[in-house]
PDB file of N, CA and C in Angstrom:
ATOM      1  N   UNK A   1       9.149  15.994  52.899  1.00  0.00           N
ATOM      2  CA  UNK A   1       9.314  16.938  51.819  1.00  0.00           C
ATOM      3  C   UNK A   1       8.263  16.643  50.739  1.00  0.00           C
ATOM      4  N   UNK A   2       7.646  17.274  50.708  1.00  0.00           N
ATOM      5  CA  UNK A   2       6.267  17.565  49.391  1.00  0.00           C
ATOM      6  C   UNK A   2       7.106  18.083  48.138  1.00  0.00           C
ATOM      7  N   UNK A   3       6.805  17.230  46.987  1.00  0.00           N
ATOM      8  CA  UNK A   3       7.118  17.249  45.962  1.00  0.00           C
ATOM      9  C   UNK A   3       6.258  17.995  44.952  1.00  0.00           C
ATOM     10  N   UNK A   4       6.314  19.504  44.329  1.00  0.00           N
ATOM     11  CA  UNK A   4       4.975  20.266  43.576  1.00  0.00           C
ATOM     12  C   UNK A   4       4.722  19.130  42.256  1.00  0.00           C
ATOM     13  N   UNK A   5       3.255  19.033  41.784  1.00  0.00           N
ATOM     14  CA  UNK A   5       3.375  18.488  40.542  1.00  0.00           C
ATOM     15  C   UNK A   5       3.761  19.027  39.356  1.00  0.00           C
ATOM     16  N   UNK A   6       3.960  18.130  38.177  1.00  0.00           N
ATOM     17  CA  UNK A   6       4.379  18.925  37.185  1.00  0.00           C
ATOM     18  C   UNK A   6       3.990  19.963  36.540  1.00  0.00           C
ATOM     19  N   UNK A   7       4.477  21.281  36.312  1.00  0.00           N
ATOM     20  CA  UNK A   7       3.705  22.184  35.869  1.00  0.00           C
ATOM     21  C   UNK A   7       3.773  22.439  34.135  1.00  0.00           C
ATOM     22  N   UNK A   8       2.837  22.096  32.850  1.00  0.00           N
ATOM     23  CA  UNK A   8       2.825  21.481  31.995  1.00  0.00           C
ATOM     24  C   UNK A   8       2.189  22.497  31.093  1.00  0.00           C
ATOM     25  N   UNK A   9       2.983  22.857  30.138  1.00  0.00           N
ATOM     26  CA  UNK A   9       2.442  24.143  29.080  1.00  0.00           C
ATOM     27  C   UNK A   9       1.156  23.728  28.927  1.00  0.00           C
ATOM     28  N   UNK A  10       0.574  25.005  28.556  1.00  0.00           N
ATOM     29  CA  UNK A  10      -0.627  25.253  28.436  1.00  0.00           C
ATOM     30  C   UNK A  10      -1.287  24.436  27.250  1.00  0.00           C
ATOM     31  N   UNK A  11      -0.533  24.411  25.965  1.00  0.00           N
ATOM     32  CA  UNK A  11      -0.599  24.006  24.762  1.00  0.00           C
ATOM     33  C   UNK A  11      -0.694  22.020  24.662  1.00  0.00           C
ATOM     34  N   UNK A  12       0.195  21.765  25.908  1.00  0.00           N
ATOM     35  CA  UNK A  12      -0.161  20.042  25.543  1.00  0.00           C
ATOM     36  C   UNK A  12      -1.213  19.916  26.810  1.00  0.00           C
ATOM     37  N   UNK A  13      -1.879  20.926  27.406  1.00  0.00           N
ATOM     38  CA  UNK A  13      -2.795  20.541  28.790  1.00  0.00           C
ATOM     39  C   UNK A  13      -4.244  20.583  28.098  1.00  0.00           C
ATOM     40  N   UNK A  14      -4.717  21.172  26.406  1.00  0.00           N
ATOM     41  CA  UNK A  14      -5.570  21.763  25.943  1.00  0.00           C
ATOM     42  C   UNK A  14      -6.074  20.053  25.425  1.00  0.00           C
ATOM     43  N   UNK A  15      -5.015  19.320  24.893  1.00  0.00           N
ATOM     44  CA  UNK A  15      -5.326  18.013  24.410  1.00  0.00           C
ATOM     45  C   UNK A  15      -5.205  16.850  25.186  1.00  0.00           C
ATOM     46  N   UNK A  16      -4.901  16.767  26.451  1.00  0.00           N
ATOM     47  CA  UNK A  16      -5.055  16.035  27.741  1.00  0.00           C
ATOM     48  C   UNK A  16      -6.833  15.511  27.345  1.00  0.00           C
ATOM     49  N   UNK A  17      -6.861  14.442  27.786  1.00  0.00           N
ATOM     50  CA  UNK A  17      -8.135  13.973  28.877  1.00  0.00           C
ATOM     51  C   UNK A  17      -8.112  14.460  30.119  1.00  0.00           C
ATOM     52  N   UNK A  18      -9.615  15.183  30.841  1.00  0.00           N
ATOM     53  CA  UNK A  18      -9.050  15.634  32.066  1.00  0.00           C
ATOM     54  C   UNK A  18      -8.727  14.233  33.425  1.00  0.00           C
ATOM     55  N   UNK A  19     -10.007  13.740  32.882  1.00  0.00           N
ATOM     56  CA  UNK A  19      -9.486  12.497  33.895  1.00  0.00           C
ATOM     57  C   UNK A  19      -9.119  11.168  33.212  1.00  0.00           C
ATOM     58  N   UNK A  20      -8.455  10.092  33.607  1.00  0.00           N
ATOM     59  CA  UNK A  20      -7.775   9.130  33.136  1.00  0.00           C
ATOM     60  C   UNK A  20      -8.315   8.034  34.062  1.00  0.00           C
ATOM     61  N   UNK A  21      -8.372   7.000  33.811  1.00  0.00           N
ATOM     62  CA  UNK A  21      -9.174   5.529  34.333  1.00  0.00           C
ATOM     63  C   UNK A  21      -7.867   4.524  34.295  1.00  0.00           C
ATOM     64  N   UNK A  22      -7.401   4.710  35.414  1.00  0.00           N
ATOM     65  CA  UNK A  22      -6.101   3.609  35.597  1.00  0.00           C
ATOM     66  C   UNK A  22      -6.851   2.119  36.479  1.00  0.00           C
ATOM     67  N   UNK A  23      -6.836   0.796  36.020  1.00  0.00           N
ATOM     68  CA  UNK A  23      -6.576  -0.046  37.106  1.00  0.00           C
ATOM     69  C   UNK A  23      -5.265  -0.534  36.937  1.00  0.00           C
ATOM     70  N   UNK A  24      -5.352  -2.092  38.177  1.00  0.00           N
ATOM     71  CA  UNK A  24      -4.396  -2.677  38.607  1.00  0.00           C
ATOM     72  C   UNK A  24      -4.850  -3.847  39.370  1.00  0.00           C
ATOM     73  N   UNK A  25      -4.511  -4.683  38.764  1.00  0.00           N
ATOM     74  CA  UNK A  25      -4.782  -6.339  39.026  1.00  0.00           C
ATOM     75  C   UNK A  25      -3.136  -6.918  39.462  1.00  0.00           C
ATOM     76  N   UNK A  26      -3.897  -7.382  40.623  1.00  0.00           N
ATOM     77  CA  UNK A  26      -2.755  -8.135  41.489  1.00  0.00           C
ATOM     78  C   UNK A  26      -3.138  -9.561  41.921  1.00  0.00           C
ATOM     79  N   UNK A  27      -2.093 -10.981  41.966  1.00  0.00           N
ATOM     80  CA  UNK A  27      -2.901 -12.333  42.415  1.00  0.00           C
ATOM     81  C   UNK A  27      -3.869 -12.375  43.282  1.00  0.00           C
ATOM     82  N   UNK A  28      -3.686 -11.228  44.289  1.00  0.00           N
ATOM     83  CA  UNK A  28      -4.513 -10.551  45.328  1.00  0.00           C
ATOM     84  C   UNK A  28      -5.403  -9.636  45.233  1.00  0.00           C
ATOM     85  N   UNK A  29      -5.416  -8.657  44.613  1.00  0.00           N
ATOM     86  CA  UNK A  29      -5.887  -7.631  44.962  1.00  0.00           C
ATOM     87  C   UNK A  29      -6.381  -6.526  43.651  1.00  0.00           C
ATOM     88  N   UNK A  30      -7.954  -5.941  43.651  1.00  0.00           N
ATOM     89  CA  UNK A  30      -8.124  -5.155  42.415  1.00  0.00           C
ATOM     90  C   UNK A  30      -7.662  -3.717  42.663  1.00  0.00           C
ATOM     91  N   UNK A  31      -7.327  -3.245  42.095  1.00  0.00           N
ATOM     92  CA  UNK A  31      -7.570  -1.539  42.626  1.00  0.00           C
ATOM     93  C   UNK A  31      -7.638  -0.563  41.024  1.00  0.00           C
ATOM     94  N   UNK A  32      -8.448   0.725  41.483  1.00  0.00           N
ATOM     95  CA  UNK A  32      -8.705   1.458  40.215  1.00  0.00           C
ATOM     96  C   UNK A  32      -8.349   3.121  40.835  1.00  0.00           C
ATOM     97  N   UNK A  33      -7.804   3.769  40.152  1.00  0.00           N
ATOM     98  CA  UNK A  33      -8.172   4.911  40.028  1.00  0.00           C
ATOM     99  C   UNK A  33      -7.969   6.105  39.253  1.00  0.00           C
ATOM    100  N   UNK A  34      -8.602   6.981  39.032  1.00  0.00           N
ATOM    101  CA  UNK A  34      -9.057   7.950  38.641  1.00  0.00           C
ATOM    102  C   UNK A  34      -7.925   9.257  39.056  1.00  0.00           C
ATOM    103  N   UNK A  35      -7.097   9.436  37.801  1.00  0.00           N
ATOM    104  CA  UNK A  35      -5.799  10.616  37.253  1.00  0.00           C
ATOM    105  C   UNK A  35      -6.560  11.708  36.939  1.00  0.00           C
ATOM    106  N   UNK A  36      -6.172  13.029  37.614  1.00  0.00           N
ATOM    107  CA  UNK A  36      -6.309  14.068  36.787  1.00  0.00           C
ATOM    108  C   UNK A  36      -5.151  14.421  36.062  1.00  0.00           C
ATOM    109  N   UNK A  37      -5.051  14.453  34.799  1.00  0.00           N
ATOM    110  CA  UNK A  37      -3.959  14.504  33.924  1.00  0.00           C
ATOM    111  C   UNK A  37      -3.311  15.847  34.240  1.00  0.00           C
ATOM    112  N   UNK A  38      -3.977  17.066  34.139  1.00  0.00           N
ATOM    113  CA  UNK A  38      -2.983  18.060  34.190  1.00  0.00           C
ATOM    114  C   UNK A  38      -2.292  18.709  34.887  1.00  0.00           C
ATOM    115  N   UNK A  39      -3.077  18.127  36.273  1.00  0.00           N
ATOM    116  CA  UNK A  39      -1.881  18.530  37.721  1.00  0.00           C
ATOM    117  C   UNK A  39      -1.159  16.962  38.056  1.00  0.00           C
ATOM    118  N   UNK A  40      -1.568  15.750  37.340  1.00  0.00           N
ATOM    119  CA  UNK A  40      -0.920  14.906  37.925  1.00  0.00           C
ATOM    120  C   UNK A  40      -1.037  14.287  39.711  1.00  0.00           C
ATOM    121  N   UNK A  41      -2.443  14.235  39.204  1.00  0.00           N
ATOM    122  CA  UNK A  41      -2.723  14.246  41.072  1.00  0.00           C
ATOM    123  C   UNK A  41      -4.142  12.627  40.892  1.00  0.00           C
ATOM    124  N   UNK A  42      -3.850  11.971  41.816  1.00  0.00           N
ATOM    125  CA  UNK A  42      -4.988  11.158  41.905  1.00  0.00           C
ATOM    126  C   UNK A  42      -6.526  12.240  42.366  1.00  0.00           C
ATOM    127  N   UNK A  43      -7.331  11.785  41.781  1.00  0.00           N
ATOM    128  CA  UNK A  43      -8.688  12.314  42.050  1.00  0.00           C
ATOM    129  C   UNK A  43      -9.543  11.696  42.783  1.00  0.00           C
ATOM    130  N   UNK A  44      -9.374   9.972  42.579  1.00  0.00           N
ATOM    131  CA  UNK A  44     -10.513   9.254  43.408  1.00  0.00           C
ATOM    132  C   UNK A  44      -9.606   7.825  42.987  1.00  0.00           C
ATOM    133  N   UNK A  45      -9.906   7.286  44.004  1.00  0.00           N
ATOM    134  CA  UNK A  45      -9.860   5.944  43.860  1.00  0.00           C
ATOM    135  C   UNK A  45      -9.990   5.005  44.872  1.00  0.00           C
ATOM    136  N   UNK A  46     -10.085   3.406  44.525  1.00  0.00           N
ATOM    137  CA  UNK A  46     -11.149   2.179  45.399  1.00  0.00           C
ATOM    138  C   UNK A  46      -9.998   1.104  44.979  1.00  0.00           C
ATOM    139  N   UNK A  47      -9.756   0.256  46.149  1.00  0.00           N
ATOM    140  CA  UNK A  47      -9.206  -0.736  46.238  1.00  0.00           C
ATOM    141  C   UNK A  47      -9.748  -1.980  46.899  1.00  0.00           C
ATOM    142  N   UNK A  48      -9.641  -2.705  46.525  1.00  0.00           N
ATOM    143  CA  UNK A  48      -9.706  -3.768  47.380  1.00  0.00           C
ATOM    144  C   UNK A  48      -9.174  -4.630  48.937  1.00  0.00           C
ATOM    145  N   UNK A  49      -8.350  -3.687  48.788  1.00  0.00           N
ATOM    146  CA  UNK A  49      -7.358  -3.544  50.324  1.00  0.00           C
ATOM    147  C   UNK A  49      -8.064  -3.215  51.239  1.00  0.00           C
ATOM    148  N   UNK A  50      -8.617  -1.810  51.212  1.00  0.00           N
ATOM    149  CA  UNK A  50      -9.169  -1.077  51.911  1.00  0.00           C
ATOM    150  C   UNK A  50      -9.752  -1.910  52.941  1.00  0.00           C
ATOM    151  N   UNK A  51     -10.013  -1.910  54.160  1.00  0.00           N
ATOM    152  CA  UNK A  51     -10.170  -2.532  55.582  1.00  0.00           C
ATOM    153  C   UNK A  51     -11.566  -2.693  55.168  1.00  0.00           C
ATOM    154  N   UNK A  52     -12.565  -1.762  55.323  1.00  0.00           N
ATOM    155  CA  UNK A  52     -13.757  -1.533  55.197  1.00  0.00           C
ATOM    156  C   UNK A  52     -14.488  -2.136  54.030  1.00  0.00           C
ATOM    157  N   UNK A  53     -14.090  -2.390  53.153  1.00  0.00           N
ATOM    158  CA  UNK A  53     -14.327  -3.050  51.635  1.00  0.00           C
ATOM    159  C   UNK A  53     -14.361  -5.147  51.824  1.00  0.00           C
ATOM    160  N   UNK A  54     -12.720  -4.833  52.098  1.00  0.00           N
ATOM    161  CA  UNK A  54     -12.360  -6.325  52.622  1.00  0.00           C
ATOM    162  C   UNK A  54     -13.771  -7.301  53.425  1.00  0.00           C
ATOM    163  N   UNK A  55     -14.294  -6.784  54.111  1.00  0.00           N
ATOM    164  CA  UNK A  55     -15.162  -7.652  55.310  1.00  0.00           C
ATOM    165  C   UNK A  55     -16.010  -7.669  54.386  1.00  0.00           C
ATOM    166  N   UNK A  56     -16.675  -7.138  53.858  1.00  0.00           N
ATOM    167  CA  UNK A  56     -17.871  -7.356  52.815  1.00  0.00           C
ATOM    168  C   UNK A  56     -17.987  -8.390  51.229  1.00  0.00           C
ATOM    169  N   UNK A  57     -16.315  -8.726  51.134  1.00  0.00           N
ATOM    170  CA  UNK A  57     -16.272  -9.221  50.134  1.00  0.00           C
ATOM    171  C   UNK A  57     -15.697 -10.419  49.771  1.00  0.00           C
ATOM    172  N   UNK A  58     -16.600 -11.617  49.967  1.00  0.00           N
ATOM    173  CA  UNK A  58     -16.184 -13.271  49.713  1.00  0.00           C
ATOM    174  C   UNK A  58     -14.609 -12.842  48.900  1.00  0.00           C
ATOM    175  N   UNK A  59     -14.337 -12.899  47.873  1.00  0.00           N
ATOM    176  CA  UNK A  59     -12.809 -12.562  47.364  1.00  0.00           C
ATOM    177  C   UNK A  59     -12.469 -11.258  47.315  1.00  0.00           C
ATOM    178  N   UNK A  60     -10.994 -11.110  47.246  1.00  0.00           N
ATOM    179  CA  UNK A  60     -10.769  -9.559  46.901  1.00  0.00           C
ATOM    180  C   UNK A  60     -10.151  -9.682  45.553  1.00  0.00           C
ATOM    181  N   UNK A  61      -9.874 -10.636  44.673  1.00  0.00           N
ATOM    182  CA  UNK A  61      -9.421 -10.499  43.584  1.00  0.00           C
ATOM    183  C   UNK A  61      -9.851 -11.367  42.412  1.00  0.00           C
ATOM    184  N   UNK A  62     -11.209 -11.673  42.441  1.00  0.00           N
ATOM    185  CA  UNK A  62     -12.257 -12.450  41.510  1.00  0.00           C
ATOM    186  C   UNK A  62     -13.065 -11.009  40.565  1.00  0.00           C
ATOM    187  N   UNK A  63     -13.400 -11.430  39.716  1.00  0.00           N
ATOM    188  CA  UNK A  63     -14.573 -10.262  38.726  1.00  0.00           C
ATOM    189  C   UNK A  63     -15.645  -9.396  39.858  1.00  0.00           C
ATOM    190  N   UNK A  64     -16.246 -10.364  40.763  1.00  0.00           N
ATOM    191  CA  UNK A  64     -17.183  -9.623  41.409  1.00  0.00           C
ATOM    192  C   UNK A  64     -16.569  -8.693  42.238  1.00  0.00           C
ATOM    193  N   UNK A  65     -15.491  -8.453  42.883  1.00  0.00           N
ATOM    194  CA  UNK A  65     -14.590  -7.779  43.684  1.00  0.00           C
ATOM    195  C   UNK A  65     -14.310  -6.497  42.601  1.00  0.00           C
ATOM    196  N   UNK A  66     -14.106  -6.845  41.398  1.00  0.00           N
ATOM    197  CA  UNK A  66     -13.781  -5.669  40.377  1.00  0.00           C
ATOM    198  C   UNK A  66     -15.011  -4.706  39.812  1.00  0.00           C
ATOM    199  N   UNK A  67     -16.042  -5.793  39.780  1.00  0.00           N
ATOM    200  CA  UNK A  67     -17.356  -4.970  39.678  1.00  0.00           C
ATOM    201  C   UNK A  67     -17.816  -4.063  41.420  1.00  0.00           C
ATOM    202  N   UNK A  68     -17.086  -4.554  41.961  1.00  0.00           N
ATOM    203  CA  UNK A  68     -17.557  -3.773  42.969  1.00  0.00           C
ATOM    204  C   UNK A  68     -16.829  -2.832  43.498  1.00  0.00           C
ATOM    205  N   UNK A  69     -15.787  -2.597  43.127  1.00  0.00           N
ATOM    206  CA  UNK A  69     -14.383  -1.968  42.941  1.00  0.00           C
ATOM    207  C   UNK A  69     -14.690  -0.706  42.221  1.00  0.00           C
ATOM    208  N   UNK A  70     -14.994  -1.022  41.070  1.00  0.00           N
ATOM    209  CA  UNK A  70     -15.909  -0.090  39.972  1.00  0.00           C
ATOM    210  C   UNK A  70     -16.963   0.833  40.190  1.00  0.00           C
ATOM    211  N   UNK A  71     -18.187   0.023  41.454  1.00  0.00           N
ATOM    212  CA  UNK A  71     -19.137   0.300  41.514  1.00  0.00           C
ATOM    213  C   UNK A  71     -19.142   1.655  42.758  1.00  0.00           C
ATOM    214  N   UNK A  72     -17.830   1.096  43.957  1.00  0.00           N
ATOM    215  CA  UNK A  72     -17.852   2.091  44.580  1.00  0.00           C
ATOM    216  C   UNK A  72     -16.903   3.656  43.891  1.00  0.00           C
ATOM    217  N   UNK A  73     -15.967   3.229  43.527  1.00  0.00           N
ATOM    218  CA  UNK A  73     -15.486   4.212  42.383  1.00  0.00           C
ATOM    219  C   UNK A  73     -16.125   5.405  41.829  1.00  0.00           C
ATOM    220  N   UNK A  74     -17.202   4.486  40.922  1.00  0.00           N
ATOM    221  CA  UNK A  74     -18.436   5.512  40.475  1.00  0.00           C
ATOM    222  C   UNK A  74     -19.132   6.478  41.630  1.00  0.00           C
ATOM    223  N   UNK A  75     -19.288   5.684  42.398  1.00  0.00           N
ATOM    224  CA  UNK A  75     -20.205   7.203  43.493  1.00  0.00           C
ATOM    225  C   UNK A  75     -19.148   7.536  44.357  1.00  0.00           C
ATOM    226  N   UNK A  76     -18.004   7.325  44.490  1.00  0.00           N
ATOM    227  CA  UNK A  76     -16.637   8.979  45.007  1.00  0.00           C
ATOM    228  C   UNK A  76     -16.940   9.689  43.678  1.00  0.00           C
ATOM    229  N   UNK A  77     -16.698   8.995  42.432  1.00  0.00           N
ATOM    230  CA  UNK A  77     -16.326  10.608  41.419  1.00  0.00           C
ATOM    231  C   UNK A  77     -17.615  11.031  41.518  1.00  0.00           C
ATOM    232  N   UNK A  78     -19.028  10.353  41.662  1.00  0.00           N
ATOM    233  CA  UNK A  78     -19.908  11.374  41.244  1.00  0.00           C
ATOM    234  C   UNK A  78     -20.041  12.211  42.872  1.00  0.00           C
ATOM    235  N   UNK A  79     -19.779  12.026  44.051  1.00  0.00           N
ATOM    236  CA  UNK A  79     -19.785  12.570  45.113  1.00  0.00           C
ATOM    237  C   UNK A  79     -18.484  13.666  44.742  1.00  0.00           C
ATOM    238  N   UNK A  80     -17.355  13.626  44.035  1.00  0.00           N
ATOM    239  CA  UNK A  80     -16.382  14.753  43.291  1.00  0.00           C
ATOM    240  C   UNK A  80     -16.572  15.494  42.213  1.00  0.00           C
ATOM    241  N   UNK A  81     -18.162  14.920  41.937  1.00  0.00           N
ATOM    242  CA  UNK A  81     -18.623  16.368  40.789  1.00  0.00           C
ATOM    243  C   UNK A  81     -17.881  15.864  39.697  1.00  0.00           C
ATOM    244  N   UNK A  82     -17.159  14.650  39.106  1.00  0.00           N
ATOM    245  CA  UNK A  82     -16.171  13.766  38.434  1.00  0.00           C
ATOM    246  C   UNK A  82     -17.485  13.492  37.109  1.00  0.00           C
ATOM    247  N   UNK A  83     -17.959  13.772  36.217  1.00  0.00           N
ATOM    248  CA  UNK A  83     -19.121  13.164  35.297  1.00  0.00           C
ATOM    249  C   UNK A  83     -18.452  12.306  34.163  1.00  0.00           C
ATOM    250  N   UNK A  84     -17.858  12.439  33.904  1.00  0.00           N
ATOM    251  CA  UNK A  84     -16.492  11.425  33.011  1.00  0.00           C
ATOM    252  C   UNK A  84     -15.333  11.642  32.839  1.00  0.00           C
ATOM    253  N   UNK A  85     -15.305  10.163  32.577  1.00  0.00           N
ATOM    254  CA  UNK A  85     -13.258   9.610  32.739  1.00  0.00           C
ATOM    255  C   UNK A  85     -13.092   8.827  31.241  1.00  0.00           C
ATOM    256  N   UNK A  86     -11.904   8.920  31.006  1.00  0.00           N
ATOM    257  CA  UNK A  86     -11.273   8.737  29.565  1.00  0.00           C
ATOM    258  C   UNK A  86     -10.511   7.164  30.662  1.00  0.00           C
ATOM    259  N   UNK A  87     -10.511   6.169  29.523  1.00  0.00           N
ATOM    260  CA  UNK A  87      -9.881   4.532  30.027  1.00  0.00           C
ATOM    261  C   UNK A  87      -8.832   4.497  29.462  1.00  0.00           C
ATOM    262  N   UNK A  88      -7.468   4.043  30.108  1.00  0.00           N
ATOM    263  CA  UNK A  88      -6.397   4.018  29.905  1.00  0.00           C
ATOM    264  C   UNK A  88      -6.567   2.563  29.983  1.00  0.00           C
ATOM    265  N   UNK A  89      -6.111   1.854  29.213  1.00  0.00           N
ATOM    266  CA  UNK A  89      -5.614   0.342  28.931  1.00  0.00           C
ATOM    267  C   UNK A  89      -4.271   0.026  28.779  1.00  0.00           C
ATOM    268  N   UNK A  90      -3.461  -0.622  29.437  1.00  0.00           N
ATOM    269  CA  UNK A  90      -2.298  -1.145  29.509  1.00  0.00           C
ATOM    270  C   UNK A  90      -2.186  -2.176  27.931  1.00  0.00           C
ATOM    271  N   UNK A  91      -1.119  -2.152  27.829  1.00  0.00           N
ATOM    272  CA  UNK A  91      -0.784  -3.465  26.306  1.00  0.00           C
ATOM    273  C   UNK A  91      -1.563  -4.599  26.481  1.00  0.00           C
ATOM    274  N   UNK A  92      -1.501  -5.147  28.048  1.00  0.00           N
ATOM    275  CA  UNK A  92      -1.705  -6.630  27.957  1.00  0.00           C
ATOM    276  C   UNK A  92      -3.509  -6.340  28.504  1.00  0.00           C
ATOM    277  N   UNK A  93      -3.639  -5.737  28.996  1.00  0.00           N
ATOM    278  CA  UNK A  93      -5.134  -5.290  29.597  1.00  0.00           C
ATOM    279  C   UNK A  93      -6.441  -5.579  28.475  1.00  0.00           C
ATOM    280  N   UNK A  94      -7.347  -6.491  28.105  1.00  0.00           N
ATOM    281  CA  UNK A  94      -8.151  -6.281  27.213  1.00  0.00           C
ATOM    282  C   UNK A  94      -9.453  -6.133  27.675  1.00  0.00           C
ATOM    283  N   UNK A  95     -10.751  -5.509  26.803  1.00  0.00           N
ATOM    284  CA  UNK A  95     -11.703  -5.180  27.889  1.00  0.00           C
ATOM    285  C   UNK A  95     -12.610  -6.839  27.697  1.00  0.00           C
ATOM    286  N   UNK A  96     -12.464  -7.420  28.742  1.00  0.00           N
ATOM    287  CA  UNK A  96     -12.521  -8.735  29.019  1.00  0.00           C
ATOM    288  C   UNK A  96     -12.344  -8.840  30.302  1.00  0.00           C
ATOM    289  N   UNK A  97     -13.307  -9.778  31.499  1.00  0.00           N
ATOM    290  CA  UNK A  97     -13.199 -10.223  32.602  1.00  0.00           C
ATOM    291  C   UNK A  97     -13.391  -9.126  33.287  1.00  0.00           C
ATOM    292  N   UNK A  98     -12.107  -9.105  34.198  1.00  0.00           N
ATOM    293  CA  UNK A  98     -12.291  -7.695  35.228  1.00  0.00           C
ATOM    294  C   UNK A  98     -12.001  -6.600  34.788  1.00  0.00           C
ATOM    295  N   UNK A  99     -11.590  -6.085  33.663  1.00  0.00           N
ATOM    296  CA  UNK A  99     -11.376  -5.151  33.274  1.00  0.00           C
ATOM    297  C   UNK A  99     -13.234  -4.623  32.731  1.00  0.00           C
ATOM    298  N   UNK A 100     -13.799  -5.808  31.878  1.00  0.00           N
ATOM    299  CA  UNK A 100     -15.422  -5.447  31.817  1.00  0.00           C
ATOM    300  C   UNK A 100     -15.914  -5.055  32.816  1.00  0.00           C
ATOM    301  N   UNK A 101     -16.002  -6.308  33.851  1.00  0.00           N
ATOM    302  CA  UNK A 101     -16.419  -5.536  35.011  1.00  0.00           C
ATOM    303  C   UNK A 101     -16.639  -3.909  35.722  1.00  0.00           C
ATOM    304  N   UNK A 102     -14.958  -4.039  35.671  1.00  0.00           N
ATOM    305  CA  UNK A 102     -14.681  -2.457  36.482  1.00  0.00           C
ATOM    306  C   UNK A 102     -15.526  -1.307  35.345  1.00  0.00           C
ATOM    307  N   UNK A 103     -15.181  -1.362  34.414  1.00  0.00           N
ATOM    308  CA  UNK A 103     -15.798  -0.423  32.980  1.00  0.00           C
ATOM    309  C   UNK A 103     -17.052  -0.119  33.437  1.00  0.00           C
ATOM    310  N   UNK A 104     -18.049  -1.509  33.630  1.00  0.00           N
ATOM    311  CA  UNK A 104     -18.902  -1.506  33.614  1.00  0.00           C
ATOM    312  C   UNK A 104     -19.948  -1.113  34.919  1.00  0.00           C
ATOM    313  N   UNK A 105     -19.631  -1.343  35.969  1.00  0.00           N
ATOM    314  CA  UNK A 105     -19.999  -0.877  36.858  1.00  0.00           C
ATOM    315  C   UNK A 105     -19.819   0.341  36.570  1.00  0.00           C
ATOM    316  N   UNK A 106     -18.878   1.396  36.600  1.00  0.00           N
ATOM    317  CA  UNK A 106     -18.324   2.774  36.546  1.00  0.00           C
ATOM    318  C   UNK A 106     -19.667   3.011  35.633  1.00  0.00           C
ATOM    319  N   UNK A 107     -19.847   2.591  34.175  1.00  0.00           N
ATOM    320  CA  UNK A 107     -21.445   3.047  33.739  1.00  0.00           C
ATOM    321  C   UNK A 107     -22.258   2.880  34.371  1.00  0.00           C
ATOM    322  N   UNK A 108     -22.710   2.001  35.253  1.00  0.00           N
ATOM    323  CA  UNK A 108     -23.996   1.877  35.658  1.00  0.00           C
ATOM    324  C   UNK A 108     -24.234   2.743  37.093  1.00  0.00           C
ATOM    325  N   UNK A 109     -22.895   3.290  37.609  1.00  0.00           N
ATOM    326  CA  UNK A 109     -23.224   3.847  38.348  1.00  0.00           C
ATOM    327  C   UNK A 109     -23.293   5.652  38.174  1.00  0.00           C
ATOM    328  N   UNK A 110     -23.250   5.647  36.841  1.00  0.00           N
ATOM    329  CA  UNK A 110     -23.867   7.363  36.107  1.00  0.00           C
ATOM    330  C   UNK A 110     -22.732   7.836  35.531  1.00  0.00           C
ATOM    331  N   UNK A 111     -21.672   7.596  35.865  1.00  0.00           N
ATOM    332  CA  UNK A 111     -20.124   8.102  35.097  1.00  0.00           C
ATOM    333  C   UNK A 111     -20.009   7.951  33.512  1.00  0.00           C
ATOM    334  N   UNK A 112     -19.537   9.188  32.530  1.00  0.00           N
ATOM    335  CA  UNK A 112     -19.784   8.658  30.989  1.00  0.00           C
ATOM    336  C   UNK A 112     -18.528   8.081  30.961  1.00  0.00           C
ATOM    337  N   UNK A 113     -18.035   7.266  30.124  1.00  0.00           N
ATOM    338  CA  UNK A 113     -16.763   7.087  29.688  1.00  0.00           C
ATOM    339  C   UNK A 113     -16.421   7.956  28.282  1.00  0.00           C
ATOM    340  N   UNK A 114     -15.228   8.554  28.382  1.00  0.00           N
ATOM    341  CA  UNK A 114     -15.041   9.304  27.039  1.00  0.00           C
ATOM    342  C   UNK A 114     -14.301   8.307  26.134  1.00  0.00           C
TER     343      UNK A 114
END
């Protein structure tokens, strides 16, 4: 059973970010992705799980794993026509370590941050 997403007056969809920059740090594992706020739908996103990622990468849950996490990130959204994402930061999240990382790759690979 498919669940429709939320369907969200027009009036709070005007002051949305369209896309949103979620990660998620695990003892294991980085993962990031990319919310479209007004259908409530993932748009893109890169994990460290991923089979194909895994073999290539001495750790999956060190800074360089997050910069690279980031880095592939950046070219799905720009392969989704995606040109910038607004960063959602959790309370405890500061932009420090892997959270720089991920940020930062995502710039260098052409994405603006809003």
């Amino acid at each position: 059973m498919v669940i429709p997403p939320p369907v969200r007056p027009p009036r709070i969809t005007k002051f949305l970010k369209p896309y949103v920059l979620k990660m998620h740090f695990t003892n294991k594992y980085v993962s990031a992705q990319v919310i479209h706020s007004p259908t409530a739908t993932v748009a893109s996103s890169a994990s460290s799980q991923e089979k194909a990622l895994r073999a290539s990468m001495e750790s999956t849950r060190d800074v360089a794993a997050a910069a690279k996490i980031g880095k592939i990130l950046g070219e799905r959204l720009l392969l989704k026509d995606i040109p910038a994402v607004s960063v959602f930061l959790k309370r405890e999240q500061m932009y420090h370590g892997k959270v720089k990382a991920v940020i930062d790759s995502l710039r260098e690979a052409g994405v603006k941050l809003l």
